[in-house]
PDB file of N, CA and C in Angstrom:
ATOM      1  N   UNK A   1     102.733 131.501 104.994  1.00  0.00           N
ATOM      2  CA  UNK A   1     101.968 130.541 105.768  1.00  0.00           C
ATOM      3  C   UNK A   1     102.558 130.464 107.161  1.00  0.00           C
ATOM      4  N   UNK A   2     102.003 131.054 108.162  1.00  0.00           N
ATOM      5  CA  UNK A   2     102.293 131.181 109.729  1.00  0.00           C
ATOM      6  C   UNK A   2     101.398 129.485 110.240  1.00  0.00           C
ATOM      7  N   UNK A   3     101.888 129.242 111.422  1.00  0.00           N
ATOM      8  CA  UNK A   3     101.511 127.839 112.514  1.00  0.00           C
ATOM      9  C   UNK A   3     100.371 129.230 113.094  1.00  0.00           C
ATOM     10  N   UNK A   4      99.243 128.539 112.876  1.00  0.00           N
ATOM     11  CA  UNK A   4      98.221 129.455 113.961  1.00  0.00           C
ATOM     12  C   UNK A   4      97.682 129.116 114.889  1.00  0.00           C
ATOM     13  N   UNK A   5      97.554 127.337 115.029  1.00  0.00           N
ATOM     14  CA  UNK A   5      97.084 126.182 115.870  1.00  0.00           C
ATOM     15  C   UNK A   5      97.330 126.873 117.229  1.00  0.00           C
ATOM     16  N   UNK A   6      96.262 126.969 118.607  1.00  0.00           N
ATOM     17  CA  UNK A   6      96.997 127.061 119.621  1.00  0.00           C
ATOM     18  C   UNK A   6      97.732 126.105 119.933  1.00  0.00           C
ATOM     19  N   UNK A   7      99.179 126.089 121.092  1.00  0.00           N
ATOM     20  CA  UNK A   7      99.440 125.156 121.994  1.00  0.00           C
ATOM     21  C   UNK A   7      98.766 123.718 122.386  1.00  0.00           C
ATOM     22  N   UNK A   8      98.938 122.672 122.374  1.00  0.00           N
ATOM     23  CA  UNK A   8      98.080 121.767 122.898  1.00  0.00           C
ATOM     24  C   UNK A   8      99.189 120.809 123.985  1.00  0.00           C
ATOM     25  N   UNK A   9      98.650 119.950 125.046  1.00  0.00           N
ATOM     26  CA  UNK A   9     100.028 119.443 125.857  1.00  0.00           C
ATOM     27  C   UNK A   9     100.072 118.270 125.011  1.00  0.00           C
ATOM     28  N   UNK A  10     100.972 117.518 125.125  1.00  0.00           N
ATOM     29  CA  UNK A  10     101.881 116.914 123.840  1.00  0.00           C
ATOM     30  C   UNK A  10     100.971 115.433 124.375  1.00  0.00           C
ATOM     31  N   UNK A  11     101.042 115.348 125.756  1.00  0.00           N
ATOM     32  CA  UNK A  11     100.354 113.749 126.251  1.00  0.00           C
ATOM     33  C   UNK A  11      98.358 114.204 125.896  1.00  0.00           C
ATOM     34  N   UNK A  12      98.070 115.013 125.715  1.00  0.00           N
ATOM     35  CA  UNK A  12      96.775 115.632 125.522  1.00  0.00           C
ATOM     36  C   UNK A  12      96.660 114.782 123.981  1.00  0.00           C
ATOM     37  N   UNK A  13      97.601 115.211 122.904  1.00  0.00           N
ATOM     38  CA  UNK A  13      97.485 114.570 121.439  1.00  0.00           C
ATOM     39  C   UNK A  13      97.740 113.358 121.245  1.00  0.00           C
ATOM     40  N   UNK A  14      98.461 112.573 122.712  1.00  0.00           N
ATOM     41  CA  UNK A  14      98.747 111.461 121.930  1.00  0.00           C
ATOM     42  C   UNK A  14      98.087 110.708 122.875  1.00  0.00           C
ATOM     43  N   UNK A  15      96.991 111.184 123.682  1.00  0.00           N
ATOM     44  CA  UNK A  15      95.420 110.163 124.343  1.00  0.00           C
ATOM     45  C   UNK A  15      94.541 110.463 123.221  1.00  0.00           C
ATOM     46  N   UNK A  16      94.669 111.196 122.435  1.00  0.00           N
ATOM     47  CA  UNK A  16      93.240 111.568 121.199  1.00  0.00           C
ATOM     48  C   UNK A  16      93.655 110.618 120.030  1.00  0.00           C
ATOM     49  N   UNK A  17      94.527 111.095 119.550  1.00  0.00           N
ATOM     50  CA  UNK A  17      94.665 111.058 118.141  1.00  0.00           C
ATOM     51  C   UNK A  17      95.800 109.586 117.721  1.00  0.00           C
ATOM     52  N   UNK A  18      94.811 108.338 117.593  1.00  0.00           N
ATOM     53  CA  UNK A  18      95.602 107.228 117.318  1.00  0.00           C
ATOM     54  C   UNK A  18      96.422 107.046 116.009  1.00  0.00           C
ATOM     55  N   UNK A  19      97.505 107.191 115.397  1.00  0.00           N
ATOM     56  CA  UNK A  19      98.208 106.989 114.280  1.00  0.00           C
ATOM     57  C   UNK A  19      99.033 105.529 114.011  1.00  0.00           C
ATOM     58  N   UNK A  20      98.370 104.678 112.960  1.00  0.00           N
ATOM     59  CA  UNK A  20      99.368 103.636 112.853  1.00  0.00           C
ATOM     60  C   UNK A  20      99.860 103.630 111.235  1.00  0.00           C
ATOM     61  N   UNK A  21     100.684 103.010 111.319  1.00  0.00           N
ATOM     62  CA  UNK A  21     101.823 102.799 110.038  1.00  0.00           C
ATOM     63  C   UNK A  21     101.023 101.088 109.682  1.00  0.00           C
ATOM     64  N   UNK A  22     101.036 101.536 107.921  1.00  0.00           N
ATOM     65  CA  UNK A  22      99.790  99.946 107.777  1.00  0.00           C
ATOM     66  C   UNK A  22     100.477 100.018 106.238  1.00  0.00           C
ATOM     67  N   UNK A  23     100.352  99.048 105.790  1.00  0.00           N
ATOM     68  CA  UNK A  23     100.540  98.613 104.103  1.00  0.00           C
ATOM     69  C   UNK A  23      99.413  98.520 103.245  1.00  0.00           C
ATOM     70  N   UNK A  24      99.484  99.378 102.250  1.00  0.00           N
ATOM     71  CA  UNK A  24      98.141  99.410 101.432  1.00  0.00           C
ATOM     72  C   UNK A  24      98.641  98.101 100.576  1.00  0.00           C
ATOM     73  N   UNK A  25      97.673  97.130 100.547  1.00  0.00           N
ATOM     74  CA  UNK A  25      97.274  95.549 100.307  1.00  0.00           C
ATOM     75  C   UNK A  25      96.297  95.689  99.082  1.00  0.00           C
ATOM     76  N   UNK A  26      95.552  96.700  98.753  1.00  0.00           N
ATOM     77  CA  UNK A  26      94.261  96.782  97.518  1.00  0.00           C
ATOM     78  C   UNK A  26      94.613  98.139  97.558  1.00  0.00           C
ATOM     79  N   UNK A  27      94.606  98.657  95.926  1.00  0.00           N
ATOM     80  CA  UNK A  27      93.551  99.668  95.488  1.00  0.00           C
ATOM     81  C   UNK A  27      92.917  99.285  94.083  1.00  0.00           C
ATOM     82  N   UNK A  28      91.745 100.311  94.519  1.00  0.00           N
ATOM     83  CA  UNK A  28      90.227 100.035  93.490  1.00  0.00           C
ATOM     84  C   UNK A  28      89.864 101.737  93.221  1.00  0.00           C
ATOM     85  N   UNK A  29      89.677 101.779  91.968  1.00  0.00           N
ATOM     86  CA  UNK A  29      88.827 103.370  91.244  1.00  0.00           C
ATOM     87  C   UNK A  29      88.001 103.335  92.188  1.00  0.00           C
ATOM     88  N   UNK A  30      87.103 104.220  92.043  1.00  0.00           N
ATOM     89  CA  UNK A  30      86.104 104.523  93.512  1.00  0.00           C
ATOM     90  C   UNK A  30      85.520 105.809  92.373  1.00  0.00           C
ATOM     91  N   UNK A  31      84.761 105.206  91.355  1.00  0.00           N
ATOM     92  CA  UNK A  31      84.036 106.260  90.348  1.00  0.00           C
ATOM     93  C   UNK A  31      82.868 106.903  91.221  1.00  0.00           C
ATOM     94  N   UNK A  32      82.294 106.493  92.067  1.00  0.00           N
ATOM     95  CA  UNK A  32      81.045 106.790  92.395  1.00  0.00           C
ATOM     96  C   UNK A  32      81.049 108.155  93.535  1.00  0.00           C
ATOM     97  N   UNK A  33      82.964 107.962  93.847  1.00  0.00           N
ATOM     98  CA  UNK A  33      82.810 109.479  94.872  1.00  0.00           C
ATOM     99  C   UNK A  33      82.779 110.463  94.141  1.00  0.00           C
ATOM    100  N   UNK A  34      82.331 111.801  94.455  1.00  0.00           N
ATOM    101  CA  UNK A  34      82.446 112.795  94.186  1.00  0.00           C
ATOM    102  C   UNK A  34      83.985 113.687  93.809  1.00  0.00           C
ATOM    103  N   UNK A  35      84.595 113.611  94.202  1.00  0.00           N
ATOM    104  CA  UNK A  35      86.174 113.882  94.621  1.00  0.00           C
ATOM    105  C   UNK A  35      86.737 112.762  94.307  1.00  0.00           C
ATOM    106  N   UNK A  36      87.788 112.876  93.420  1.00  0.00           N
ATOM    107  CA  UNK A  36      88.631 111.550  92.151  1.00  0.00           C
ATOM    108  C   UNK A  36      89.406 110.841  93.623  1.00  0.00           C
ATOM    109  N   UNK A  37      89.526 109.458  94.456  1.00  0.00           N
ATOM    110  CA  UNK A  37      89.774 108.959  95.311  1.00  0.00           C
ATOM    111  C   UNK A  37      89.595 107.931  94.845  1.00  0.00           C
ATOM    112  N   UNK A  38      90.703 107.040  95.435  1.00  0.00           N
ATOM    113  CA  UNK A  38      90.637 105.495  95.680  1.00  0.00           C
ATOM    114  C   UNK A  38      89.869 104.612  96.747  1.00  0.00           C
ATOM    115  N   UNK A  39      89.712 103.746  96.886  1.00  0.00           N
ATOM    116  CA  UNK A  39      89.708 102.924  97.569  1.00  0.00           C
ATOM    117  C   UNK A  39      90.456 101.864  97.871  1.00  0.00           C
ATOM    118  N   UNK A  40      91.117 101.984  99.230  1.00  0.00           N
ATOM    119  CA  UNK A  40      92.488 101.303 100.065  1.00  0.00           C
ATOM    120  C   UNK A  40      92.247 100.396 100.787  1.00  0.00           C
ATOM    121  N   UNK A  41      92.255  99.294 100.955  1.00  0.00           N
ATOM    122  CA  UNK A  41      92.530  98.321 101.900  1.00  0.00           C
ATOM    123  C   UNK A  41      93.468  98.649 102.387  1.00  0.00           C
ATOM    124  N   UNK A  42      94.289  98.850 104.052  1.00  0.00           N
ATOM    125  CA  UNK A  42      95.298  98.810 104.482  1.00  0.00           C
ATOM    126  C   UNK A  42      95.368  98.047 105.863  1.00  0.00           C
ATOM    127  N   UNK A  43      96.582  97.620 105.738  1.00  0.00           N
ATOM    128  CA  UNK A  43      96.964  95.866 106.683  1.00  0.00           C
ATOM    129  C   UNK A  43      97.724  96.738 107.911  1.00  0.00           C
ATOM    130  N   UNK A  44      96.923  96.948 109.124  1.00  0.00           N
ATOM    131  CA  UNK A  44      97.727  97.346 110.113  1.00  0.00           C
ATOM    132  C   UNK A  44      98.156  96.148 111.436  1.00  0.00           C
ATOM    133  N   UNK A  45      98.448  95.061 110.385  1.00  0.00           N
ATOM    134  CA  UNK A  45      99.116  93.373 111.526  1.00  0.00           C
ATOM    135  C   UNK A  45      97.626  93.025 111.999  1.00  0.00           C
ATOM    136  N   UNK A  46      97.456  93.603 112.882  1.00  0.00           N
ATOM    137  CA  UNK A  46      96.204  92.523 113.402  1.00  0.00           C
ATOM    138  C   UNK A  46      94.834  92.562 112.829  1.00  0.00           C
ATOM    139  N   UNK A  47      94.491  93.862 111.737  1.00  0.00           N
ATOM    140  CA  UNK A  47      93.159  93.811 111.005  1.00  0.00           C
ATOM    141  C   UNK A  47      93.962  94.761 109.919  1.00  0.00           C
ATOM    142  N   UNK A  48      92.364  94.776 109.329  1.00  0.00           N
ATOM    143  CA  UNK A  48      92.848  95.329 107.811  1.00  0.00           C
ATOM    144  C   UNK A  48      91.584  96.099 107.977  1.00  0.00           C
ATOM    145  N   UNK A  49      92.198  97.520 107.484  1.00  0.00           N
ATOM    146  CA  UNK A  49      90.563  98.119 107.089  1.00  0.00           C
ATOM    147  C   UNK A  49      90.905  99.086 106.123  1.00  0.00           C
ATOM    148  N   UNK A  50      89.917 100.084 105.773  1.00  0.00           N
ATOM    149  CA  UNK A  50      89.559 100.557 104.500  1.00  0.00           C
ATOM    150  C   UNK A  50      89.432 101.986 104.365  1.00  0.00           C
ATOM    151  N   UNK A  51      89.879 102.571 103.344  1.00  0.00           N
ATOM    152  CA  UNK A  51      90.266 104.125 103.558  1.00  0.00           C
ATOM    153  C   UNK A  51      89.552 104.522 101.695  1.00  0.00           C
ATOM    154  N   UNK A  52      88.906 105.768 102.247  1.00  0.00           N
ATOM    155  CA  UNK A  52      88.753 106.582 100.673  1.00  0.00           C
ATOM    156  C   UNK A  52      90.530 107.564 100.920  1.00  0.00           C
ATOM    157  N   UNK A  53      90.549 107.533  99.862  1.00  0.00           N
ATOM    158  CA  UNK A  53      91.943 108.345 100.051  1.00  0.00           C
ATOM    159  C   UNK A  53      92.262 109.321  98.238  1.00  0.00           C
ATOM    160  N   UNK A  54      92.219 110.521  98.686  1.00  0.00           N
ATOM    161  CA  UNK A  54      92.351 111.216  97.280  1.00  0.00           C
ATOM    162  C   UNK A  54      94.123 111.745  97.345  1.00  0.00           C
ATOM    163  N   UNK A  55      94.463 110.213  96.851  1.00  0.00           N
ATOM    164  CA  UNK A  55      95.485 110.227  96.196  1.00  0.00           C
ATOM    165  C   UNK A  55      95.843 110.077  94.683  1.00  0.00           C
ATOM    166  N   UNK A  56      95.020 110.229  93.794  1.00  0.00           N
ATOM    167  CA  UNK A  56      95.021 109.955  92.360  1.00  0.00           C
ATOM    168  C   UNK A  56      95.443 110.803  91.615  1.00  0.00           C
ATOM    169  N   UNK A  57      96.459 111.966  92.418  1.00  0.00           N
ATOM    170  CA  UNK A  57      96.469 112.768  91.004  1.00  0.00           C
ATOM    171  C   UNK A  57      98.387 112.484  91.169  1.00  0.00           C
ATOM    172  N   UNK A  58      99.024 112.116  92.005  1.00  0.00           N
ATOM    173  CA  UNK A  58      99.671 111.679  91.776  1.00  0.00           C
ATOM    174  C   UNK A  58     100.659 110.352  91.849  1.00  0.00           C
ATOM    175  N   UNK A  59      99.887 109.481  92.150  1.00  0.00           N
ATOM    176  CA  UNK A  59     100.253 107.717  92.503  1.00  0.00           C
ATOM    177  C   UNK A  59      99.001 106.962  91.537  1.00  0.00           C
ATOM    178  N   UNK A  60      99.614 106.615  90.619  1.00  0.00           N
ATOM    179  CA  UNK A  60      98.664 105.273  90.180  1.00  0.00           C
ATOM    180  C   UNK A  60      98.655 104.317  91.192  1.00  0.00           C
ATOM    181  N   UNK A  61      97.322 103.056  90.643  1.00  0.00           N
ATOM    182  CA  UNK A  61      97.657 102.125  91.441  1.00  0.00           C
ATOM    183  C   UNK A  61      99.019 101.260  92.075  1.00  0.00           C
ATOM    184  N   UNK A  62      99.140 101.163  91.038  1.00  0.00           N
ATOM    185  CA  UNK A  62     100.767 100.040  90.893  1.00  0.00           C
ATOM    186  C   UNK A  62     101.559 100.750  91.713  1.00  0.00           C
ATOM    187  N   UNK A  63     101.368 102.141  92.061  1.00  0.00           N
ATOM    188  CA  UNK A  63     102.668 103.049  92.748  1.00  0.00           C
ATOM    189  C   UNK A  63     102.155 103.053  94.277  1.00  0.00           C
ATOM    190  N   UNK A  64     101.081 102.962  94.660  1.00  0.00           N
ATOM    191  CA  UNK A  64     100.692 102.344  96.337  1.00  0.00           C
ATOM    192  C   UNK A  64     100.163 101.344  96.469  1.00  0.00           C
ATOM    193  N   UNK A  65      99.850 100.416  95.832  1.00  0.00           N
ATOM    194  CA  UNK A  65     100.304  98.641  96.348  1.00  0.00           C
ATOM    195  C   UNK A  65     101.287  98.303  96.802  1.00  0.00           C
ATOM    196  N   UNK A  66     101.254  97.692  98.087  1.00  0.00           N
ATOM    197  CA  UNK A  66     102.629  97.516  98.598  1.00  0.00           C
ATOM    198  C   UNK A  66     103.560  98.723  99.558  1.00  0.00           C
ATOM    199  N   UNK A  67     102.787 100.038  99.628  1.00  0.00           N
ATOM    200  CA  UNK A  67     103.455 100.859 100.043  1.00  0.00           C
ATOM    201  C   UNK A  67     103.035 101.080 101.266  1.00  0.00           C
ATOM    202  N   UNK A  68     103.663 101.482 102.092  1.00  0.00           N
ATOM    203  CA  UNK A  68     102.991 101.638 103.769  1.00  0.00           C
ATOM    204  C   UNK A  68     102.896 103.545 104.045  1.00  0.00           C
ATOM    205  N   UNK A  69     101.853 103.637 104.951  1.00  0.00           N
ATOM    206  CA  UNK A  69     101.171 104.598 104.839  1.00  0.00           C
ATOM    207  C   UNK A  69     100.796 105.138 106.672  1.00  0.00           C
ATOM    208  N   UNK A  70     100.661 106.255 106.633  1.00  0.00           N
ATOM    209  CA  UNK A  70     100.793 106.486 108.367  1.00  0.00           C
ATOM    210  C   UNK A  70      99.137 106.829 108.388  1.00  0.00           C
ATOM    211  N   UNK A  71      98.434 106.360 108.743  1.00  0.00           N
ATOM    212  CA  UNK A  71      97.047 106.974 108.970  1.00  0.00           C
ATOM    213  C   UNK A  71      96.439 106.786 110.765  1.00  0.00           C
ATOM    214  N   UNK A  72      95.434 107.854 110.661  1.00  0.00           N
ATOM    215  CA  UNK A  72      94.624 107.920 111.648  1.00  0.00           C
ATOM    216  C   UNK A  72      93.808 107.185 112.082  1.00  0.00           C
ATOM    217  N   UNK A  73      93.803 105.612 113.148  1.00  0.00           N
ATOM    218  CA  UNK A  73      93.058 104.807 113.067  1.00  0.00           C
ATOM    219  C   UNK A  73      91.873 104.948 113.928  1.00  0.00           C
ATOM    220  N   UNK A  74      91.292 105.792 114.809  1.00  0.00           N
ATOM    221  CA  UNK A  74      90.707 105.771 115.568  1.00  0.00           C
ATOM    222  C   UNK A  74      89.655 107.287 115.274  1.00  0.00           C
ATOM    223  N   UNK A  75      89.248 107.611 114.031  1.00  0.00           N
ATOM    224  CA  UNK A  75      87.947 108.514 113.740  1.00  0.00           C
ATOM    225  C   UNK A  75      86.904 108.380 113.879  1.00  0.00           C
ATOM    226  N   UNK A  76      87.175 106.760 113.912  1.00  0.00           N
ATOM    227  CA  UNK A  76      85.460 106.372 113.752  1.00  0.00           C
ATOM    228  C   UNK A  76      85.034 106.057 111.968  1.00  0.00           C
ATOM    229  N   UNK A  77      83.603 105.856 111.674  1.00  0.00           N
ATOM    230  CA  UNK A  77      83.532 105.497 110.301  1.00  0.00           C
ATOM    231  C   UNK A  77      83.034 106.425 109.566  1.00  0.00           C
ATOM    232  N   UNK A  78      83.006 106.610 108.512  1.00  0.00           N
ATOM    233  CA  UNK A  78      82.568 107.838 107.512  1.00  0.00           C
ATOM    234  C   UNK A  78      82.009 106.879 106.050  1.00  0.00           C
ATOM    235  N   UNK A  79      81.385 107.233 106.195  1.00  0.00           N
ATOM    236  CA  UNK A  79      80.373 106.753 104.714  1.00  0.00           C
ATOM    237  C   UNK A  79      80.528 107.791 103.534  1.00  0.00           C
ATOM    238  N   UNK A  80      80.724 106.834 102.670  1.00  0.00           N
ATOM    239  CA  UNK A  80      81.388 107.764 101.248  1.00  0.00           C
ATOM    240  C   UNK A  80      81.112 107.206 100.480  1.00  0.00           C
ATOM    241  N   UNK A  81      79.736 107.693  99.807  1.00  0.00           N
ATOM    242  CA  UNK A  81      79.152 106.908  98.324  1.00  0.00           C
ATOM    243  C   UNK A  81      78.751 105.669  98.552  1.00  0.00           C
ATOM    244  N   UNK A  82      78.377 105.322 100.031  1.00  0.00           N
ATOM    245  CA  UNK A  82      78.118 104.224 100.665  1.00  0.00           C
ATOM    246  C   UNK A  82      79.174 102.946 100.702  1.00  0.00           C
ATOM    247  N   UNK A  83      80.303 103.834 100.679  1.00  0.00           N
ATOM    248  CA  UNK A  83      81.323 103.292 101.117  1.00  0.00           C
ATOM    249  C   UNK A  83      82.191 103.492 102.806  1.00  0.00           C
ATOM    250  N   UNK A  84      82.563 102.803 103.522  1.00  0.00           N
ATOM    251  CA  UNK A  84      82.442 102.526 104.851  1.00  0.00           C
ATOM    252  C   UNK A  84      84.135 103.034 104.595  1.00  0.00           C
ATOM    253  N   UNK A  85      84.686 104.212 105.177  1.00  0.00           N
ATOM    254  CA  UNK A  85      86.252 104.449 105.276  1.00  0.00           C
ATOM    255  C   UNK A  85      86.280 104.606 106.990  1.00  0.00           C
ATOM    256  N   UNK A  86      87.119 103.462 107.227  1.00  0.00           N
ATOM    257  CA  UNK A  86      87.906 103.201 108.391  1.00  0.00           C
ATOM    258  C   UNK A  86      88.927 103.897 108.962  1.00  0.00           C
ATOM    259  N   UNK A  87      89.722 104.500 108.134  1.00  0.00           N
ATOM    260  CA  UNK A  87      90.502 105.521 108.950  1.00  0.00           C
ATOM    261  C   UNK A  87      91.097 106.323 108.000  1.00  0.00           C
ATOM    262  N   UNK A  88      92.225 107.348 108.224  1.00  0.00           N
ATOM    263  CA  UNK A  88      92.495 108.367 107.353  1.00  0.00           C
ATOM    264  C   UNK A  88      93.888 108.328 107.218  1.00  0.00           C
ATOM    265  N   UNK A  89      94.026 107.926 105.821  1.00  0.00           N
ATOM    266  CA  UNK A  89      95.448 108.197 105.209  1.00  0.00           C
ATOM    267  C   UNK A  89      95.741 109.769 105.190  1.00  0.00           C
ATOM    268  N   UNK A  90      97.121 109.838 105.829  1.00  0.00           N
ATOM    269  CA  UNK A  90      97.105 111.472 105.954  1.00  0.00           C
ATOM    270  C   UNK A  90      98.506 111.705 104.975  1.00  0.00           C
ATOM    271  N   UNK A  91      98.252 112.899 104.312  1.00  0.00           N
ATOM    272  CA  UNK A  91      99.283 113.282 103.791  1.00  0.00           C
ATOM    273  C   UNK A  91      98.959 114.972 103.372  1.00  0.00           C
ATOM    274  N   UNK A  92      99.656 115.346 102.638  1.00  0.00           N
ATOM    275  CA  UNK A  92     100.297 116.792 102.831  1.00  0.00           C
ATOM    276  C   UNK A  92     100.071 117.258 101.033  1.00  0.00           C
ATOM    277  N   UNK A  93      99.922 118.296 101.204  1.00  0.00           N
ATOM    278  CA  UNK A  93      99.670 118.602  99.280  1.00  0.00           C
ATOM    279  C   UNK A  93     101.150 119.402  98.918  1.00  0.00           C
ATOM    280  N   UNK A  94     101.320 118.789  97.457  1.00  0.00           N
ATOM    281  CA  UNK A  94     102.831 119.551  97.299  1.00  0.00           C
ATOM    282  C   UNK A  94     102.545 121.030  96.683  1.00  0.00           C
ATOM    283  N   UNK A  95     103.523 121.495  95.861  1.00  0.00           N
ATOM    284  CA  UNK A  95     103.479 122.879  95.296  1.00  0.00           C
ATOM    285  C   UNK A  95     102.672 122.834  94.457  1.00  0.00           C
ATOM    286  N   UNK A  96     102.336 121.329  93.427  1.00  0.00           N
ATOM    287  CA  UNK A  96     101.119 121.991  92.534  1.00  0.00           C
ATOM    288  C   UNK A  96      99.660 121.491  93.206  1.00  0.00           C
ATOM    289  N   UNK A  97      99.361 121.282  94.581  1.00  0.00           N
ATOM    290  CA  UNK A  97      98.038 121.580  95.053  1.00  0.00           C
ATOM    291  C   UNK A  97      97.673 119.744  95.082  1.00  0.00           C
ATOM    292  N   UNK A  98      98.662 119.346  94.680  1.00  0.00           N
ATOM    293  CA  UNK A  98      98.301 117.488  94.757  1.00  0.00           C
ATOM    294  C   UNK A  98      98.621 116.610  96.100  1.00  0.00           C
ATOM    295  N   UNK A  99      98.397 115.838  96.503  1.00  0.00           N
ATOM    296  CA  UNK A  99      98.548 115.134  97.481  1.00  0.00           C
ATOM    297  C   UNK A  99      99.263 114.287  97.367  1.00  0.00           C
ATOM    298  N   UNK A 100     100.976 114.233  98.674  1.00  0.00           N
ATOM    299  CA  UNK A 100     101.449 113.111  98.554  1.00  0.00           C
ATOM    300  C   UNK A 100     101.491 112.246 100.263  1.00  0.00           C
ATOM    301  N   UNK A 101     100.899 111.680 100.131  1.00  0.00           N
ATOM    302  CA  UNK A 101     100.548 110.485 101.350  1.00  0.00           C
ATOM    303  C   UNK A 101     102.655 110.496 102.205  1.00  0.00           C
ATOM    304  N   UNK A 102     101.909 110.613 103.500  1.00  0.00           N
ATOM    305  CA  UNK A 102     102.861 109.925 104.795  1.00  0.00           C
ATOM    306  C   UNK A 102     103.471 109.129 104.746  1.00  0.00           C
ATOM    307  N   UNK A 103     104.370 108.668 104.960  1.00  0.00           N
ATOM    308  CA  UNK A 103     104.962 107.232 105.301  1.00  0.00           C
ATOM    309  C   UNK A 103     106.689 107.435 106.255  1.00  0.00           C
ATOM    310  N   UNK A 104     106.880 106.439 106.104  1.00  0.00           N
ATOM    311  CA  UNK A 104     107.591 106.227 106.779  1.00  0.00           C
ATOM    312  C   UNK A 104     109.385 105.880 105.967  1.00  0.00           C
ATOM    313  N   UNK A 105     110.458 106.244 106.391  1.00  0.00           N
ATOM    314  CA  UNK A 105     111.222 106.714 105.521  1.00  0.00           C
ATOM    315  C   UNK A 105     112.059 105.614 105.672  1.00  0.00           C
ATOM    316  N   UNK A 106     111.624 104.315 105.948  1.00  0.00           N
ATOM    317  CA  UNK A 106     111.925 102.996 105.885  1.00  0.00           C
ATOM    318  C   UNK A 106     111.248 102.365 106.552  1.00  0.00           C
ATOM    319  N   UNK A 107     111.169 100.477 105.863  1.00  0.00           N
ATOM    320  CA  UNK A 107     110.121  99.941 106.634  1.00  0.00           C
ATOM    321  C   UNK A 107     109.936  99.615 107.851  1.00  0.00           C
ATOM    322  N   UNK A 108     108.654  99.601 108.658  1.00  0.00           N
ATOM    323  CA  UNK A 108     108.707  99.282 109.672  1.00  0.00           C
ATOM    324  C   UNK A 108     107.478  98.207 110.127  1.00  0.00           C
ATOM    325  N   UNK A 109     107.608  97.775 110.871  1.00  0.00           N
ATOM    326  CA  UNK A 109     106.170  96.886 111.086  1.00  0.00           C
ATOM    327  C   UNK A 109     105.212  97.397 110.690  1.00  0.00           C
ATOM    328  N   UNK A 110     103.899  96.571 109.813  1.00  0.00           N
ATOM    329  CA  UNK A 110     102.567  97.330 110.195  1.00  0.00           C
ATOM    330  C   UNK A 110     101.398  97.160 111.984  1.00  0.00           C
ATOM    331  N   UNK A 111     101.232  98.323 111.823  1.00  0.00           N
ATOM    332  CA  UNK A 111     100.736  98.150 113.268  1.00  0.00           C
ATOM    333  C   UNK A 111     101.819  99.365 113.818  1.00  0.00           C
ATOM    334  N   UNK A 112     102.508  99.341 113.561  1.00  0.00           N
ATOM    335  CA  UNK A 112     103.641 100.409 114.340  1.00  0.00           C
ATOM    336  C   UNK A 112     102.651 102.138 114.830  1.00  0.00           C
ATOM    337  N   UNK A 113     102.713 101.976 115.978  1.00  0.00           N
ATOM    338  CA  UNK A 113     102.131 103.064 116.466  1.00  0.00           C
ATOM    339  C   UNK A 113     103.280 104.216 116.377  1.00  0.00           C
ATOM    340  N   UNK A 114     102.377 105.510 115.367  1.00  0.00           N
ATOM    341  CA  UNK A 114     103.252 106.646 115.620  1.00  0.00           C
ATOM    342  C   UNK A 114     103.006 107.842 116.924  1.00  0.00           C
ATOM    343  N   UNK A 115     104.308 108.239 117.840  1.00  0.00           N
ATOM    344  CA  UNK A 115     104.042 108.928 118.312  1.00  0.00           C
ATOM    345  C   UNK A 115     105.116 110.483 118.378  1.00  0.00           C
TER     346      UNK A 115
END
């Protein structure tokens, strides 16, 4: 696996691409998506909004309640099973092809802008 991305200037990514650090506050099954995903409430201090996030194959609920999470707040909205996802929990898939969500490697405010 080679980096194939061109170059981009570093102040170029961080006028685009808003990232905040938020605490997932709810999760709910989300049977009706297509793709096995939750549904997240996450508390970034001054609002709270709402993420599909296909994290289920390896975090039960009980294991991201309470956990803080680095997502993309500024995509815009995406409708999913007529569900309204607010921004994008980002994370990375491990060796067996599963997804383990971002965070932060101690706590920090929610709202904390990553740059």
């Amino acid at each position: 696996m080679g980096i194939e991305a061109d170059d981009i200037a570093p102040e170029r990514f961080l006028e685009d691409v808003e990232m905040r650090v938020g605490e997932v506050v709810d999760v709910a099954d989300f049977p009706e998506a297509r793709k096995d995903v939750y549904k997240l409430e996450v508390d970034f201090g001054d609002e709270t909004r709402q993420s599909a996030a296909g994290l289920t194959d390896n975090y039960d609920r009980e294991d991201l309640l309470g956990s803080q999470v680095v997502a993309v707040v500024n995509l815009g909205t995406v409708s999913i099973a007529g569900f309204e996802s607010q921004c994008l929990v980002t994370g990375v898939d491990d060796a067996d092809g599963d997804v383990v969500h971002l965070r932060p490697e101690r706590e920090v405010p929610n709202g904390t802008r990553v740059y």
